[in-house]
C-alpha atoms as a PDB file:
ATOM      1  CA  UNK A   1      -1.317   9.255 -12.793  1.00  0.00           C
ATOM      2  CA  UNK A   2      -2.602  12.488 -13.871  1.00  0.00           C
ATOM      3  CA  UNK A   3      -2.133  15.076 -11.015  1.00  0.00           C
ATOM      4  CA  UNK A   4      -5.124  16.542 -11.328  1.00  0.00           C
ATOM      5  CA  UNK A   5      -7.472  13.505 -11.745  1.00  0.00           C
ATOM      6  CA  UNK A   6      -5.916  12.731  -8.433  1.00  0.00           C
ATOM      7  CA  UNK A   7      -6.394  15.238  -6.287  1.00  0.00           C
ATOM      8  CA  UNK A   8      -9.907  15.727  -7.876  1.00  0.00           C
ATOM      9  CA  UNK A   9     -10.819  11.771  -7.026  1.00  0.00           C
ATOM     10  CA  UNK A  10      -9.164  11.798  -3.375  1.00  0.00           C
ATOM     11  CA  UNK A  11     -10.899  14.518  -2.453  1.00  0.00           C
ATOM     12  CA  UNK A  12     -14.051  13.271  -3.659  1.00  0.00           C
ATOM     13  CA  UNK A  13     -14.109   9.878  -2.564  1.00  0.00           C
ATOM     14  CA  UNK A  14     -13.162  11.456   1.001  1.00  0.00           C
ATOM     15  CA  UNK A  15     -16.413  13.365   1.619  1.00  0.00           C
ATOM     16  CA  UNK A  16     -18.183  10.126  -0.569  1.00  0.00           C
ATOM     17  CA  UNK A  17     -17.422   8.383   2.646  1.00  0.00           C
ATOM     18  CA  UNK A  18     -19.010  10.461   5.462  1.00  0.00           C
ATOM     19  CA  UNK A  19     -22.201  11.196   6.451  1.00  0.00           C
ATOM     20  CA  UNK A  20     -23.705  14.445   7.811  1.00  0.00           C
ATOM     21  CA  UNK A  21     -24.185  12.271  11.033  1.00  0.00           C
ATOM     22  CA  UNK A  22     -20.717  11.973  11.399  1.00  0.00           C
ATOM     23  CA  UNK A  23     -19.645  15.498  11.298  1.00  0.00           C
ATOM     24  CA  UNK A  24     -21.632  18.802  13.282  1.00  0.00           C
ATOM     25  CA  UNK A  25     -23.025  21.058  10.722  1.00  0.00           C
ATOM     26  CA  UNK A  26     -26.266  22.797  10.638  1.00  0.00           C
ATOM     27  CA  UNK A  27     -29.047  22.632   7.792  1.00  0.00           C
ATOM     28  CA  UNK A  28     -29.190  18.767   6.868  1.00  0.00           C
ATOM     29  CA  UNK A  29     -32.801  18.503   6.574  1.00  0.00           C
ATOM     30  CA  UNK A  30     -33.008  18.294   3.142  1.00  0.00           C
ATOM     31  CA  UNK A  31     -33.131  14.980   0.881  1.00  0.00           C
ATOM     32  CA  UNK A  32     -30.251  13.412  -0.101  1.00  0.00           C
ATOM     33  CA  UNK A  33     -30.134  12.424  -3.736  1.00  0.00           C
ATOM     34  CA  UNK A  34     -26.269  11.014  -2.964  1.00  0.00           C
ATOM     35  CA  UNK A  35     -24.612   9.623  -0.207  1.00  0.00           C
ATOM     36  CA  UNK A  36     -21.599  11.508   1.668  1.00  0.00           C
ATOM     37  CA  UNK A  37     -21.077  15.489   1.898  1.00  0.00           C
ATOM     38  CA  UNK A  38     -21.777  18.361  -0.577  1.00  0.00           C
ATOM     39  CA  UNK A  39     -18.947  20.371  -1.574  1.00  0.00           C
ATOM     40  CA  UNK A  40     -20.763  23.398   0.168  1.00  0.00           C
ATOM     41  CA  UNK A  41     -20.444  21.255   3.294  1.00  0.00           C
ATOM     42  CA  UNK A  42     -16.839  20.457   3.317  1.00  0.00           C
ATOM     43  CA  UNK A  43     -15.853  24.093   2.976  1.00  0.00           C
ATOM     44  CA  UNK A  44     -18.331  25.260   5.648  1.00  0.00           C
ATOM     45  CA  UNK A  45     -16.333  22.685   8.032  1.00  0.00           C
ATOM     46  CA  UNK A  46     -12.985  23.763   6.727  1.00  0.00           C
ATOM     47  CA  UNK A  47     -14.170  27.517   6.592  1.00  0.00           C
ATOM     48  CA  UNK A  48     -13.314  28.351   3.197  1.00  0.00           C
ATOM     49  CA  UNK A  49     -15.303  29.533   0.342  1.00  0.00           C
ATOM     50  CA  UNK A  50     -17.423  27.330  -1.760  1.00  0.00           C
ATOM     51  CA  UNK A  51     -15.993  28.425  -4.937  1.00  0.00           C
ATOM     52  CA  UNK A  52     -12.589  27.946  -3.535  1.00  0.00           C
ATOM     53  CA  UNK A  53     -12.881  24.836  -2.690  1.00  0.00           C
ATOM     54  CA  UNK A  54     -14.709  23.287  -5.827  1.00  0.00           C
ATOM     55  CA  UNK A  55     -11.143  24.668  -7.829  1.00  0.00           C
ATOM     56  CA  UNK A  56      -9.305  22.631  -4.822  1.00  0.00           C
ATOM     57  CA  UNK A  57     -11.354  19.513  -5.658  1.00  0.00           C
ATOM     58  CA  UNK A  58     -11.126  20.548  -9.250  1.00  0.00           C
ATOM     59  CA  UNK A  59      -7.925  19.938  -9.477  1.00  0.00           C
ATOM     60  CA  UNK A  60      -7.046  23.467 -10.567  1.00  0.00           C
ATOM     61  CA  UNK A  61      -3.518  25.004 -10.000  1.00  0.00           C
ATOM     62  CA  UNK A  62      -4.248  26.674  -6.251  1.00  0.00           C
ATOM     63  CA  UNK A  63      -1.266  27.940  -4.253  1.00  0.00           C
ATOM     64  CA  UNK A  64      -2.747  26.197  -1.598  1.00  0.00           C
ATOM     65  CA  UNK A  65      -1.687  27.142   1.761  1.00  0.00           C
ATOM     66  CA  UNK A  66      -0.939  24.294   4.462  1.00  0.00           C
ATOM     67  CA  UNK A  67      -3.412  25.916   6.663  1.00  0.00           C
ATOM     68  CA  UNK A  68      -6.148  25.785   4.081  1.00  0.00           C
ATOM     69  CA  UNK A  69      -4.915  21.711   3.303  1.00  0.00           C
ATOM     70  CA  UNK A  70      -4.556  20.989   7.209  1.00  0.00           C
ATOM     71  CA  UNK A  71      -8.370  22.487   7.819  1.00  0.00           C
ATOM     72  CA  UNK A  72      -9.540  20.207   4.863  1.00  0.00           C
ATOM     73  CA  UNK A  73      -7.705  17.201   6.033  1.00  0.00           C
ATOM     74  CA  UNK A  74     -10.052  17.944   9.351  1.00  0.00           C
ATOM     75  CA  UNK A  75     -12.655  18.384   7.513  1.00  0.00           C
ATOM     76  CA  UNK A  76     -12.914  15.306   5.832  1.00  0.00           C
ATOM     77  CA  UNK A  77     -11.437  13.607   8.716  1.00  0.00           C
ATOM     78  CA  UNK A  78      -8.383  11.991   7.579  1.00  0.00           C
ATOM     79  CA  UNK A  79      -5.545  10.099   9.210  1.00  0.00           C
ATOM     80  CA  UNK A  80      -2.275  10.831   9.269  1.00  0.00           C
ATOM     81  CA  UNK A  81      -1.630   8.516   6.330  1.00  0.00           C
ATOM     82  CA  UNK A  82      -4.215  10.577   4.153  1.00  0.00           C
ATOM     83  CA  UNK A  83      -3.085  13.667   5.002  1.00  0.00           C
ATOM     84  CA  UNK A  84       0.629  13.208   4.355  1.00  0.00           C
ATOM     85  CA  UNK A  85      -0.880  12.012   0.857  1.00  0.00           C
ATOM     86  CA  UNK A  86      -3.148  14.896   0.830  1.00  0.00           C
ATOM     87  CA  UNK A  87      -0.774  17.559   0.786  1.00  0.00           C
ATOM     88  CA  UNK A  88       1.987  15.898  -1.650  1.00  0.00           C
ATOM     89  CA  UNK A  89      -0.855  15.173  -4.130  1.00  0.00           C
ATOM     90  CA  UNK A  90      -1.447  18.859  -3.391  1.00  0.00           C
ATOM     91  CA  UNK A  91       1.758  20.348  -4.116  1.00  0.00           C
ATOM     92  CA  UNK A  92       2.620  17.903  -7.163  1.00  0.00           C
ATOM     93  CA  UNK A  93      -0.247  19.246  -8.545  1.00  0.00           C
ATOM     94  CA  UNK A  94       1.446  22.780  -8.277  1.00  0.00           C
ATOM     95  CA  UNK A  95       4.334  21.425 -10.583  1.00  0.00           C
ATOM     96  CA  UNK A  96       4.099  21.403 -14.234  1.00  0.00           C
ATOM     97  CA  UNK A  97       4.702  17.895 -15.341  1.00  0.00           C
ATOM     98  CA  UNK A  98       7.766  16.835 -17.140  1.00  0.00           C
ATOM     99  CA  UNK A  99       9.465  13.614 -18.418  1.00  0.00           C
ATOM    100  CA  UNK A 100      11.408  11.952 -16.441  1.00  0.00           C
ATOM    101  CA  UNK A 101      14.446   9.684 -17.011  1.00  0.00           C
ATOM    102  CA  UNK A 102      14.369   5.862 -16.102  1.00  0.00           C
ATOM    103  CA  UNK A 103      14.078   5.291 -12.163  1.00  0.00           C
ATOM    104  CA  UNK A 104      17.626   3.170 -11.716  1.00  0.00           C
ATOM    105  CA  UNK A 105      17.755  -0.500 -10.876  1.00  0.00           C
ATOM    106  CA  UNK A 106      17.075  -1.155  -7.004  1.00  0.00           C
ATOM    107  CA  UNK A 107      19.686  -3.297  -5.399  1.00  0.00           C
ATOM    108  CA  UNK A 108      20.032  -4.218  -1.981  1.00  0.00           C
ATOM    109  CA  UNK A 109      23.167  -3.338  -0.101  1.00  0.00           C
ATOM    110  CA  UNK A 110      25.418  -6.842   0.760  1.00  0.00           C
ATOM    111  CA  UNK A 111      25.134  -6.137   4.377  1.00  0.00           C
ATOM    112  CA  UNK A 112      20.662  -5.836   4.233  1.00  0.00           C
ATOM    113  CA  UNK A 113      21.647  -9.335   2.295  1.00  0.00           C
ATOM    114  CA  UNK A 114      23.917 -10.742   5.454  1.00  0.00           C
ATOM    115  CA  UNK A 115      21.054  -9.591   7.343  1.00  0.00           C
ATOM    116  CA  UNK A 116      18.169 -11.599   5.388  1.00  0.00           C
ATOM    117  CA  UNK A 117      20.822 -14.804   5.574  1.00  0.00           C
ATOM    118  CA  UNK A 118      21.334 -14.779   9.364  1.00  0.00           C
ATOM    119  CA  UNK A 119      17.320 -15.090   9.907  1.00  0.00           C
ATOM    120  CA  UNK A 120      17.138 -18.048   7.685  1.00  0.00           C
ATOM    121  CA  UNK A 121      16.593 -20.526   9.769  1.00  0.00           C
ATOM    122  CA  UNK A 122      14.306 -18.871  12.426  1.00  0.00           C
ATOM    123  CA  UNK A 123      12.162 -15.159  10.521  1.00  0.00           C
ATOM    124  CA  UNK A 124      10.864 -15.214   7.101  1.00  0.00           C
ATOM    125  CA  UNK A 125      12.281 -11.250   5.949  1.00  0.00           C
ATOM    126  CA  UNK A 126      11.904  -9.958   2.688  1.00  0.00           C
ATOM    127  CA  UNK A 127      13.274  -6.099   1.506  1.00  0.00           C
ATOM    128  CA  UNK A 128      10.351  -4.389  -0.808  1.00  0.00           C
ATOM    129  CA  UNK A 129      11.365  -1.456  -2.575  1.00  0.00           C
ATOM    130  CA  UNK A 130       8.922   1.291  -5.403  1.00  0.00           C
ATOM    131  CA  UNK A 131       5.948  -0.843  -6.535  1.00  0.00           C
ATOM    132  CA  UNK A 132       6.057  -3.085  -3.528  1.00  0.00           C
ATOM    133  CA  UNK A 133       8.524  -5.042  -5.897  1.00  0.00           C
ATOM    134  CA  UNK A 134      10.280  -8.174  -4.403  1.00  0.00           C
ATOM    135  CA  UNK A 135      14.325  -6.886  -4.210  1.00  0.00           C
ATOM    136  CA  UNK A 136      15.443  -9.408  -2.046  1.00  0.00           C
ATOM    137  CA  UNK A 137      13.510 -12.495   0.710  1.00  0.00           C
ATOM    138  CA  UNK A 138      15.518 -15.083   2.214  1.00  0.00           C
ATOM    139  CA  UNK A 139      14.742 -18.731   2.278  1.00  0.00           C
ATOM    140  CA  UNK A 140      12.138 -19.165   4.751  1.00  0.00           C
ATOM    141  CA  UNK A 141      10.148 -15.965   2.932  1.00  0.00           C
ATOM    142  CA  UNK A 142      10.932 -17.534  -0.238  1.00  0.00           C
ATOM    143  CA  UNK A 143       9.013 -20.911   1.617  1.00  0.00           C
ATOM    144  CA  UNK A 144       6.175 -19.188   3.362  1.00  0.00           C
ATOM    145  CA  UNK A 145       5.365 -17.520  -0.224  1.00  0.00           C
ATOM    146  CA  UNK A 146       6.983 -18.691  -3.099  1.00  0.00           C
ATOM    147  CA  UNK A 147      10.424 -18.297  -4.800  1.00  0.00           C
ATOM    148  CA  UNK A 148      10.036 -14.714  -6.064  1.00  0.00           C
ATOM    149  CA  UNK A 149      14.097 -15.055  -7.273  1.00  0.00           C
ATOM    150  CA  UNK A 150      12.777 -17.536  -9.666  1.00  0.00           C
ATOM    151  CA  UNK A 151      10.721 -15.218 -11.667  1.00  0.00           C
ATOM    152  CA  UNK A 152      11.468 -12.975 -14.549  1.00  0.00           C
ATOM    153  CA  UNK A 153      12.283  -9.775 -12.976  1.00  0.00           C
ATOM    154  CA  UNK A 154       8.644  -7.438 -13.822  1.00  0.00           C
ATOM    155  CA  UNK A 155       6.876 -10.210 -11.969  1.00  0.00           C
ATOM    156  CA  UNK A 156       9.045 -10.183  -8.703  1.00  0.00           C
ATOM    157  CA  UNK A 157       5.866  -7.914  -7.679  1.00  0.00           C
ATOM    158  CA  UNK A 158       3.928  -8.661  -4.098  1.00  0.00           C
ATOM    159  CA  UNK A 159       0.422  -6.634  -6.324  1.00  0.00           C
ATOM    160  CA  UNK A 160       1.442  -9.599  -9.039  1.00  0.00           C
ATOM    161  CA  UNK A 161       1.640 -12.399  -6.902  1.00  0.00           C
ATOM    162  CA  UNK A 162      -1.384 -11.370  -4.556  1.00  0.00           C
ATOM    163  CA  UNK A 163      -4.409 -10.800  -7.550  1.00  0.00           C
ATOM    164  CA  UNK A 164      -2.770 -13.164  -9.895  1.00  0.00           C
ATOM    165  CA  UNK A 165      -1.610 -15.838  -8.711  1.00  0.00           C
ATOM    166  CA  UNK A 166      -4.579 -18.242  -7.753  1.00  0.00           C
ATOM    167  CA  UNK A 167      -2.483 -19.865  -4.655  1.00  0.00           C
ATOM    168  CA  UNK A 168      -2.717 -16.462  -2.572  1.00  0.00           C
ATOM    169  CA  UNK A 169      -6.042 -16.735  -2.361  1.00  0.00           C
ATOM    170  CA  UNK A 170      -5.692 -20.332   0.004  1.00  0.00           C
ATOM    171  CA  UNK A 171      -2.750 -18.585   1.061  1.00  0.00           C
ATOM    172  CA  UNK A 172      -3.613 -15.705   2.814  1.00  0.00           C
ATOM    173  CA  UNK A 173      -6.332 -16.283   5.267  1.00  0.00           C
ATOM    174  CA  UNK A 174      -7.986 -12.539   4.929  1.00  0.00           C
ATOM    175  CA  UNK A 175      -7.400 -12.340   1.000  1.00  0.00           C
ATOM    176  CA  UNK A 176      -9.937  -9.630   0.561  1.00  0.00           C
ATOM    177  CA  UNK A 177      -7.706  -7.732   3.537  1.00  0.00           C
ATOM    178  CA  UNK A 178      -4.500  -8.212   2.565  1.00  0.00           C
ATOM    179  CA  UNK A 179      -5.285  -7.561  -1.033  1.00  0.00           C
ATOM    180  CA  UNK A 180      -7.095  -4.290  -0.201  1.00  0.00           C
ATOM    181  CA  UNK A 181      -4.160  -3.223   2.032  1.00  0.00           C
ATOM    182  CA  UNK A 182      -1.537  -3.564  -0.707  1.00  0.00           C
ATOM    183  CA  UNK A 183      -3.629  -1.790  -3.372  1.00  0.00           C
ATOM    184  CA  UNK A 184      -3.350   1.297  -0.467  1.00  0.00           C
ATOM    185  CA  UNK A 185       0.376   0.791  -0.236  1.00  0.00           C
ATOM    186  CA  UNK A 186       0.710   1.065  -3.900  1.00  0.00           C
ATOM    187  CA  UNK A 187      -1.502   3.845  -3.853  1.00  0.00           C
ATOM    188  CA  UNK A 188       0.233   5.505  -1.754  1.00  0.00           C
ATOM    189  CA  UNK A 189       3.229   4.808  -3.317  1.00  0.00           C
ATOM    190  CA  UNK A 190       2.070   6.226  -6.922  1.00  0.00           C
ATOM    191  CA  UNK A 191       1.254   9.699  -4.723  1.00  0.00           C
ATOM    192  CA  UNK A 192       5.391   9.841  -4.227  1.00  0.00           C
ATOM    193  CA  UNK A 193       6.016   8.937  -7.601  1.00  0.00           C
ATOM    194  CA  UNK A 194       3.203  10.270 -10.196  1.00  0.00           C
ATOM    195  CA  UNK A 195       5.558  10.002 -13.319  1.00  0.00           C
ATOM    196  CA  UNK A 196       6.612   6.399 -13.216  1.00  0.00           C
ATOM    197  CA  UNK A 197       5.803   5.193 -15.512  1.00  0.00           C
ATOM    198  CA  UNK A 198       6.257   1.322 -14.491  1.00  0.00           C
ATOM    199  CA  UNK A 199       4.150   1.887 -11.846  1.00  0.00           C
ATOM    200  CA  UNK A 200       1.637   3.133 -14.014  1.00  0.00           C
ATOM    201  CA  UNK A 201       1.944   0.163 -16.869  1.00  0.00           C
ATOM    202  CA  UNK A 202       1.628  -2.658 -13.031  1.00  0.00           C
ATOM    203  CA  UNK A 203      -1.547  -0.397 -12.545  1.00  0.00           C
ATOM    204  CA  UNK A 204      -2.935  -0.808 -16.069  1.00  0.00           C
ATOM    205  CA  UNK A 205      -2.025  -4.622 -16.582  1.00  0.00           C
ATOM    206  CA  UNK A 206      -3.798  -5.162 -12.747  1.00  0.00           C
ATOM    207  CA  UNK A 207      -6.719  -3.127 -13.783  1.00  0.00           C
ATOM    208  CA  UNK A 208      -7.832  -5.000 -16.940  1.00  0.00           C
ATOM    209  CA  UNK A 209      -6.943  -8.443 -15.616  1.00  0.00           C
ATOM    210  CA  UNK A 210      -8.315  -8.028 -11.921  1.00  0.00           C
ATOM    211  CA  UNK A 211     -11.978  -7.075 -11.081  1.00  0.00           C
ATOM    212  CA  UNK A 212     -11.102  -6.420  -7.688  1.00  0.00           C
ATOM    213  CA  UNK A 213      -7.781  -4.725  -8.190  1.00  0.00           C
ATOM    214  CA  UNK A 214      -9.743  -2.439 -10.526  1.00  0.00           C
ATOM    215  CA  UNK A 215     -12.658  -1.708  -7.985  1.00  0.00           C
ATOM    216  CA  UNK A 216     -10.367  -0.870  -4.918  1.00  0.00           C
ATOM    217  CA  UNK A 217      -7.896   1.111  -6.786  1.00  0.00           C
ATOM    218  CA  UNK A 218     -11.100   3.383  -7.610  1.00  0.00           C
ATOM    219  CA  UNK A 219     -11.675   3.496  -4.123  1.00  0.00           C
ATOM    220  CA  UNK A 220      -8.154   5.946  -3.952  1.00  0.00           C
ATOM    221  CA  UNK A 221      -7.346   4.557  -0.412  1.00  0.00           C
ATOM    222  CA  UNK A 222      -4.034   4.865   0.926  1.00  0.00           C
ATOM    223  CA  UNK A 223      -2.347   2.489   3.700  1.00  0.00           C
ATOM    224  CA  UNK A 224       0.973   2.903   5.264  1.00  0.00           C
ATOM    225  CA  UNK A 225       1.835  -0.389   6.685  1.00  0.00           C
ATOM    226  CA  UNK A 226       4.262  -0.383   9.859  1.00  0.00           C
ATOM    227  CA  UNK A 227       3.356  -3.396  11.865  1.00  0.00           C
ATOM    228  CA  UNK A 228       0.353  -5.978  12.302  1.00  0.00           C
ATOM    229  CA  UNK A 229      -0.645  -9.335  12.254  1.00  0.00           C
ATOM    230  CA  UNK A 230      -1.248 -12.042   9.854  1.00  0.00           C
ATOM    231  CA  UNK A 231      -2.400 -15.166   8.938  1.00  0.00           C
ATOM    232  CA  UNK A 232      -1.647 -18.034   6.200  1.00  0.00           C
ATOM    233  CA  UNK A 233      -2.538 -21.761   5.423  1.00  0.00           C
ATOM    234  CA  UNK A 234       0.189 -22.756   4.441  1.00  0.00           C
ATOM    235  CA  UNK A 235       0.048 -26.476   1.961  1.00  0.00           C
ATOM    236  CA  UNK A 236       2.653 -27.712   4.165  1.00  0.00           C
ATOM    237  CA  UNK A 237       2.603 -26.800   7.390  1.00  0.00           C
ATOM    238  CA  UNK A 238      -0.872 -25.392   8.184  1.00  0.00           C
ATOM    239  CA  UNK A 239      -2.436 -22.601   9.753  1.00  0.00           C
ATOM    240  CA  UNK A 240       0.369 -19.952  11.333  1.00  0.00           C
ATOM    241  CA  UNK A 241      -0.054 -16.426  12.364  1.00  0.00           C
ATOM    242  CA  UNK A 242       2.766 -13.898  12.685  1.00  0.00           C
ATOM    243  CA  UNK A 243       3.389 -10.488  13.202  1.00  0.00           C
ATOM    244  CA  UNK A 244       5.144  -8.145  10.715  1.00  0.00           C
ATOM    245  CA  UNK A 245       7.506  -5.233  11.512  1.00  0.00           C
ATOM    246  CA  UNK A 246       8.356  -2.720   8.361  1.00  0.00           C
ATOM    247  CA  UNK A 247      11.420  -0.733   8.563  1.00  0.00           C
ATOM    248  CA  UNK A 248      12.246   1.765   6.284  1.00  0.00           C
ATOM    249  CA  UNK A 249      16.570   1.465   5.235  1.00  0.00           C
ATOM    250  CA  UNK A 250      17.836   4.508   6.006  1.00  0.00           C
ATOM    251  CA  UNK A 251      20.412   5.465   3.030  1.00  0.00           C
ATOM    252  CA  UNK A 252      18.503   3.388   0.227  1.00  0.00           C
ATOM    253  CA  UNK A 253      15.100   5.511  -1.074  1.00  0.00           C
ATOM    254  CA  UNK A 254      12.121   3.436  -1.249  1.00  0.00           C
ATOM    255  CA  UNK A 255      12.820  -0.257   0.320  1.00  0.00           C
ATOM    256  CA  UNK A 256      11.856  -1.499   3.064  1.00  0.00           C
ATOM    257  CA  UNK A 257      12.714  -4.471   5.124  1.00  0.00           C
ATOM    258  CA  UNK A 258      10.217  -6.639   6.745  1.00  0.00           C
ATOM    259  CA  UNK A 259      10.346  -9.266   9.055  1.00  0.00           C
ATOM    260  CA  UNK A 260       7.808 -11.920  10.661  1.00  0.00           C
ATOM    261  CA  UNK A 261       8.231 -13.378  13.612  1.00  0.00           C
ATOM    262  CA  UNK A 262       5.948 -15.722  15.680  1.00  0.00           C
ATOM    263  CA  UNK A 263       4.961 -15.786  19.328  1.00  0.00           C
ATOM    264  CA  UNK A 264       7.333 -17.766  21.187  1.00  0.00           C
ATOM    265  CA  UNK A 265       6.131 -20.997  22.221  1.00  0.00           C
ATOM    266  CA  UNK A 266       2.819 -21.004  19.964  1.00  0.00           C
ATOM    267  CA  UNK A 267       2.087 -23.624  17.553  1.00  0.00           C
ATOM    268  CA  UNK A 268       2.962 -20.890  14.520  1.00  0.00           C
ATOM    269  CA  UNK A 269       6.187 -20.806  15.778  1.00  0.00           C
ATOM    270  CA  UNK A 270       6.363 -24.475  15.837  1.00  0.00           C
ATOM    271  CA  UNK A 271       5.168 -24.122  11.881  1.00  0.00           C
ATOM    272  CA  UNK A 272       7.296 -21.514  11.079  1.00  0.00           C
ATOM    273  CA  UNK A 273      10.169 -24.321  12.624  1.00  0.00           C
ATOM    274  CA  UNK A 274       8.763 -27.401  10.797  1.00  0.00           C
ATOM    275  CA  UNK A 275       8.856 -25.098   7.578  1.00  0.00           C
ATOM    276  CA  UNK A 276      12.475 -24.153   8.013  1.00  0.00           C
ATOM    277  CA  UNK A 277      13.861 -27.534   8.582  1.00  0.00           C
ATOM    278  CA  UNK A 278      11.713 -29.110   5.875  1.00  0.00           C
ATOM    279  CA  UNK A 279      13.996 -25.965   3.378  1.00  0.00           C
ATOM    280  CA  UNK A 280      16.752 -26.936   4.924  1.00  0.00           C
ATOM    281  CA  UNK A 281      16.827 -30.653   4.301  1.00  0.00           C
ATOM    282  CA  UNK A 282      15.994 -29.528   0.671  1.00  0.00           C
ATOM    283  CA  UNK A 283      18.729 -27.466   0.081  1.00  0.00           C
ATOM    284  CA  UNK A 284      21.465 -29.492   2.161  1.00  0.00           C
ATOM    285  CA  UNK A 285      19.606 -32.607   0.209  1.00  0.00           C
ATOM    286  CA  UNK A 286      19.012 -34.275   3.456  1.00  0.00           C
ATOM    287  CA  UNK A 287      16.939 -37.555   4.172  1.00  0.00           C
END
């Protein structure tokens, strides 16, 4: 990622999306040759100067104050999410690149492993760590989804598995959603680490061999994902909704443990049941 293509693209795809009727400025008579806000409109909201913004959006090496960033984050109307990424695109931008050495090898700790056994039978859990990259899922994830263990190690990749592998696409109920949700997360993920450069050859191979990877990665939205809900049809056991809770390991950088439980009593827990004992009679080679 090149900091200041970046900042220069956030910034503009952020005023892209709003309309004057969204925001309370004066003087919006005039035709409209393109949709969203003028630069001269953003600063007016965030009460800066024209010129000093267009260097801002520019990309241009600004000691940038975080009352100037927080004013344009209002401006533009960002969530917290966006504005976190705001100002460390921001400040990277203020550092003169430089090579860096190999990120190390992520491995989960043995007792995030004991963890991921002891919900085998009841919670699909995965840990994710840079990349959204597959470190570790137990054997119900490994059912739900597939058996990212068995994979050569570059494609043990959730972006991978979601654009190209055909299956996700039955899969995942809301595709387009879930697809659009991890291109944020990675996104977001490349604003914490602009130098990697594995990140950057995932982005390139999605980019040529994924229309829509391509399209929404242009779109420079970022999603942090916490918690939420949803859905598969699964070949096996049918439709199933569960929610997801993200937790970020303390003492590890950069993974991420996530676990899906269903409501008690619904049919999807039933699924998530029939699923588990239909592993288990594989791996135990039961009748």
């Amino acid at each position: 990622m090149e900091h200041n293509a970046e900042l220069r693209d956030f910034l503009r795809t952020r005023r892209a999306r709003l309309s004057v009727d969204d925001v309370d400025i004066g003087g919006t008579g005039r035709a409209r040759r393109v949709p969203g806000l003028r630069r001269e409109e953003v600063a007016q909201l965030a009460g800066v100067s024209v010129d000093y913004y267009s260097r801002l959006e520019q990309g241009r090496h600004l000691n940038v104050s975080d009352e100037v960033l927080d004013a344009v984050a209002r401006a533009l109307r960002l969530d917290d999410t966006e504005r976190a990424y705001l100002f460390r695109i921001a400040r990277t931008n203020l550092r003169r690149p430089r090579r860096r050495a190999p990120a190390p090898v992520q491995r989960v700790r043995p007792g995030v492993l004991r963890i991921l056994e002891t919900l085998d039978d009841v919670t699909p859990a995965f840990v994710f760590g840079r990349r959204m990259d597959v470190l570790a899922a137990n054997r119900l994830a490994r059912a739900l989804f597939t058996d990212f263990g068995a994979l050569p190690p570059r494609e043990r990749n959730l972006l991978r598995y979601t654009f190209l592998d055909e299956t996700t696409r039955e899969l995942f109920v809301d595709w387009d959603d879930v697809a659009r949700d991890n291109v944020g997360t990675l996104r977001l993920d490349a604003g914490r680490h602009p130098d990697d450069p594995v990140l950057m050859e995932l982005v390139g191979e999605l980019s040529v061999r994924s229309p829509e990877f391509r399209r929404w990665w242009a779109d420079h939205n970022v999603r942090e994902r916490t918690h939420g809900t949803k859905r598969y049809h699964h070949p096996l056991v049918g439709e199933l909704t569960v929610q997801y809770e993200s937790v970020a390991l303390l003492g590890d950088p950069d993974q991420t443990l996530c676990i899906y439980t269903a409501e008690a009593g619904s049919p999807s827990e039933s699924a998530l049941q029939l699923l588990a004992n239909w592993t288990g009679d594989r791996v135990t080679g039961g009748r």
